[in-house]
C-alpha atoms as a PDB file:
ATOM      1  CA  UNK A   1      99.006  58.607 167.607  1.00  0.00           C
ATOM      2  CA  UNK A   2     100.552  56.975 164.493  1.00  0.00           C
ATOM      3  CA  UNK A   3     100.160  57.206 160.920  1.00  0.00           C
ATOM      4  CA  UNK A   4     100.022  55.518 158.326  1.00  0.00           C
ATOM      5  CA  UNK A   5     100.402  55.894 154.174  1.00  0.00           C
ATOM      6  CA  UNK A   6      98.484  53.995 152.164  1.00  0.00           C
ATOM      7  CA  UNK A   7      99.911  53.633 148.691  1.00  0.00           C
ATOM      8  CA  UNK A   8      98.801  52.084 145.555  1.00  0.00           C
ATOM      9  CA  UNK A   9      94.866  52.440 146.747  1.00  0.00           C
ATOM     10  CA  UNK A  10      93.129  52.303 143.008  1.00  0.00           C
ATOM     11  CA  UNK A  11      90.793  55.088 142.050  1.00  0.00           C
ATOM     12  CA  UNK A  12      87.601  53.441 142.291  1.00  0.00           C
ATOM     13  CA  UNK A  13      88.517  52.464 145.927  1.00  0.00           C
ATOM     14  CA  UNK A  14      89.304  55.730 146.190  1.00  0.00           C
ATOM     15  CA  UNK A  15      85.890  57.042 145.267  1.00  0.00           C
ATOM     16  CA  UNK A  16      83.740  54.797 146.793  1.00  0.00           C
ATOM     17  CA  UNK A  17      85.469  56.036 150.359  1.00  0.00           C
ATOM     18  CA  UNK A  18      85.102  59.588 149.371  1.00  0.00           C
ATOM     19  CA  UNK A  19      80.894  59.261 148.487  1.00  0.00           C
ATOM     20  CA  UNK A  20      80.945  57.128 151.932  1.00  0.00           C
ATOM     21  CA  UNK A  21      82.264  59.327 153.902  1.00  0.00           C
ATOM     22  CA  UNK A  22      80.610  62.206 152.654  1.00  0.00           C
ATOM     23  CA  UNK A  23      77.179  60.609 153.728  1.00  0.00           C
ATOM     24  CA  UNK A  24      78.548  60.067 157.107  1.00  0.00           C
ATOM     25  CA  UNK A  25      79.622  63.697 156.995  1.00  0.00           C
ATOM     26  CA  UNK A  26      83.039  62.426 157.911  1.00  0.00           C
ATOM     27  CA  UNK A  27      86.517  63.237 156.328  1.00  0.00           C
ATOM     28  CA  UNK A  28      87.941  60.104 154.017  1.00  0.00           C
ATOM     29  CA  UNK A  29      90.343  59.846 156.616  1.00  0.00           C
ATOM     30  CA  UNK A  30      88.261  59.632 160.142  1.00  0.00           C
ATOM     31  CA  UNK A  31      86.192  57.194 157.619  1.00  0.00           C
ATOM     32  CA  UNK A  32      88.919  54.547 157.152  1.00  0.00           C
ATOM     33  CA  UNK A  33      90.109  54.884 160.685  1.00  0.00           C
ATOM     34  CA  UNK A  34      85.915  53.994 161.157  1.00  0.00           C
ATOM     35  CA  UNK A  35      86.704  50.803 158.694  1.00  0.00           C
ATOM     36  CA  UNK A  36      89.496  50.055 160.182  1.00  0.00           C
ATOM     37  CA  UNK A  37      88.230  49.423 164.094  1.00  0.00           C
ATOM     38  CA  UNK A  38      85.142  47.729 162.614  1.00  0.00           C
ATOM     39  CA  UNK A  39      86.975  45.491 161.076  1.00  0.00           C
ATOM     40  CA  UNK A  40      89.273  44.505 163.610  1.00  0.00           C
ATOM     41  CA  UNK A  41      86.334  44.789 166.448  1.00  0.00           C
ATOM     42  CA  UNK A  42      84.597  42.007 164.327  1.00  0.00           C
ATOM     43  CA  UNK A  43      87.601  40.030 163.932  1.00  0.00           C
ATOM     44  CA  UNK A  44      88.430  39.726 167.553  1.00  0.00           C
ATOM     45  CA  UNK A  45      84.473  38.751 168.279  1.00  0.00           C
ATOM     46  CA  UNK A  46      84.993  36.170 166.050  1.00  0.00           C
ATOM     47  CA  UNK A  47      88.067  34.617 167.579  1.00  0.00           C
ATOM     48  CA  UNK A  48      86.189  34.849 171.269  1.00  0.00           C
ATOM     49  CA  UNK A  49      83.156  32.816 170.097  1.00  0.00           C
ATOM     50  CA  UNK A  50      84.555  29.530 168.459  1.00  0.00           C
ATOM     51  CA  UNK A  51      81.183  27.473 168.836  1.00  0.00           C
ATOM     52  CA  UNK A  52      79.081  30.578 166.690  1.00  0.00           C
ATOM     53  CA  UNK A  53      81.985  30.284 164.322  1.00  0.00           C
ATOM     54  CA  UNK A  54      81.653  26.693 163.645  1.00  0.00           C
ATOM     55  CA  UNK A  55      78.055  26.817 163.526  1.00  0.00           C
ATOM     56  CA  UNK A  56      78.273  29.879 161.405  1.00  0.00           C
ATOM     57  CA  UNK A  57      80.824  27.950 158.904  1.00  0.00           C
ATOM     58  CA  UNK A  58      78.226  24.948 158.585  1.00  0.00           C
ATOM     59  CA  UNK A  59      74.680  26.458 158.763  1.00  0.00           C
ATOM     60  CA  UNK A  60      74.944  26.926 155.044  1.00  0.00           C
ATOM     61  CA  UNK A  61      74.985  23.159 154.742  1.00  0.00           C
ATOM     62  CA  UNK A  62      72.058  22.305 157.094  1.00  0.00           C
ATOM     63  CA  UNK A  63      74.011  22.554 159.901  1.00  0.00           C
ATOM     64  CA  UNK A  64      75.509  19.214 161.949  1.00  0.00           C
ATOM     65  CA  UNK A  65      73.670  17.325 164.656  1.00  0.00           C
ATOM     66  CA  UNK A  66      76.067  15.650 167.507  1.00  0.00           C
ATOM     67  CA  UNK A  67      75.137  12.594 169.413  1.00  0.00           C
ATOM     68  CA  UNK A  68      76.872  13.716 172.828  1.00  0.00           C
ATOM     69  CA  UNK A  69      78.231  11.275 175.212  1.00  0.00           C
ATOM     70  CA  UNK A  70      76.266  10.100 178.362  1.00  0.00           C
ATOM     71  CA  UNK A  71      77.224  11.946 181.266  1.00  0.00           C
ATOM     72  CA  UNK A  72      77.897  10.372 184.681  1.00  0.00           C
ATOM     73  CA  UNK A  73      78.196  11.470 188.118  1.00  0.00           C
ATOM     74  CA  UNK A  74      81.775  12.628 189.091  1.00  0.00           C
ATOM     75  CA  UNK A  75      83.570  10.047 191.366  1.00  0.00           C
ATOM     76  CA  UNK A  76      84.292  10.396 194.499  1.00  0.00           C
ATOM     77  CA  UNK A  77      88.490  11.222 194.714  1.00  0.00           C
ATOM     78  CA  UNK A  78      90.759   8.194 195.843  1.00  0.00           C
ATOM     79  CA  UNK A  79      92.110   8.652 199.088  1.00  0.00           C
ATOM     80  CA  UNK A  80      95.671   7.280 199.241  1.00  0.00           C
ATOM     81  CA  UNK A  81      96.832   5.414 202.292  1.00  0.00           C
ATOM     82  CA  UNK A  82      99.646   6.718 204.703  1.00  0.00           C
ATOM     83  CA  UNK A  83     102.074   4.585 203.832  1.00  0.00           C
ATOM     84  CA  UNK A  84     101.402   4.722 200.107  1.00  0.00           C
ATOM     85  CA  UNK A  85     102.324   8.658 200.512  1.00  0.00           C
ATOM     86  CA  UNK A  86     105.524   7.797 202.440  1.00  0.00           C
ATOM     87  CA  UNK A  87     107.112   5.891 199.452  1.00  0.00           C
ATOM     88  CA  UNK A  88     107.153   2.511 201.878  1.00  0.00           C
ATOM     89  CA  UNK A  89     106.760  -0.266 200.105  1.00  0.00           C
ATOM     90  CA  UNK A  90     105.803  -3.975 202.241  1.00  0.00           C
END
């Protein structure tokens, strides 16, 4: 496993993890590796779900309606001719 240092963390920060971690009976450190994977857990589910994300960034602003494009049947595929396929030209 690796390790890391975490320097400059200011005093308040540092207290706030301590009382938290107490009340999840945890040590300060199994506590911010708990942080940690939360954090990065939610920030890969966002990345997966781009549609929530929109909607999520533009619910707070009543949201957007789209007028979506009529849909048609798919066509049936062009069948090229045998001499088209050969390169021949006439």
């Amino acid at each position: 496993m690796a390790s890391i240092t975490i320097r400059n963390l200011d005093a308040h920060t540092k207290a706030r993890l301590r009382v938290r971690a107490a009340h999840r009976q945890h040590s300060m450190e199994e506590e911010a590796r708990n942080i940690l994977r939360a954090a990065l857990a939610e920030n890969d589910a966002a990345r997966r779900d781009l549609a929530a994300a929109i909607g999520a960034r533009f619910r707070p602003l009543g949201g957007v309606e789209l007028a979506l494009p009529a849909r048609h049947p798919i066509r049936e595929p062009l069948v090229a001719s045998k001499t088209a396929s050969r390169g021949d030209r006439h």
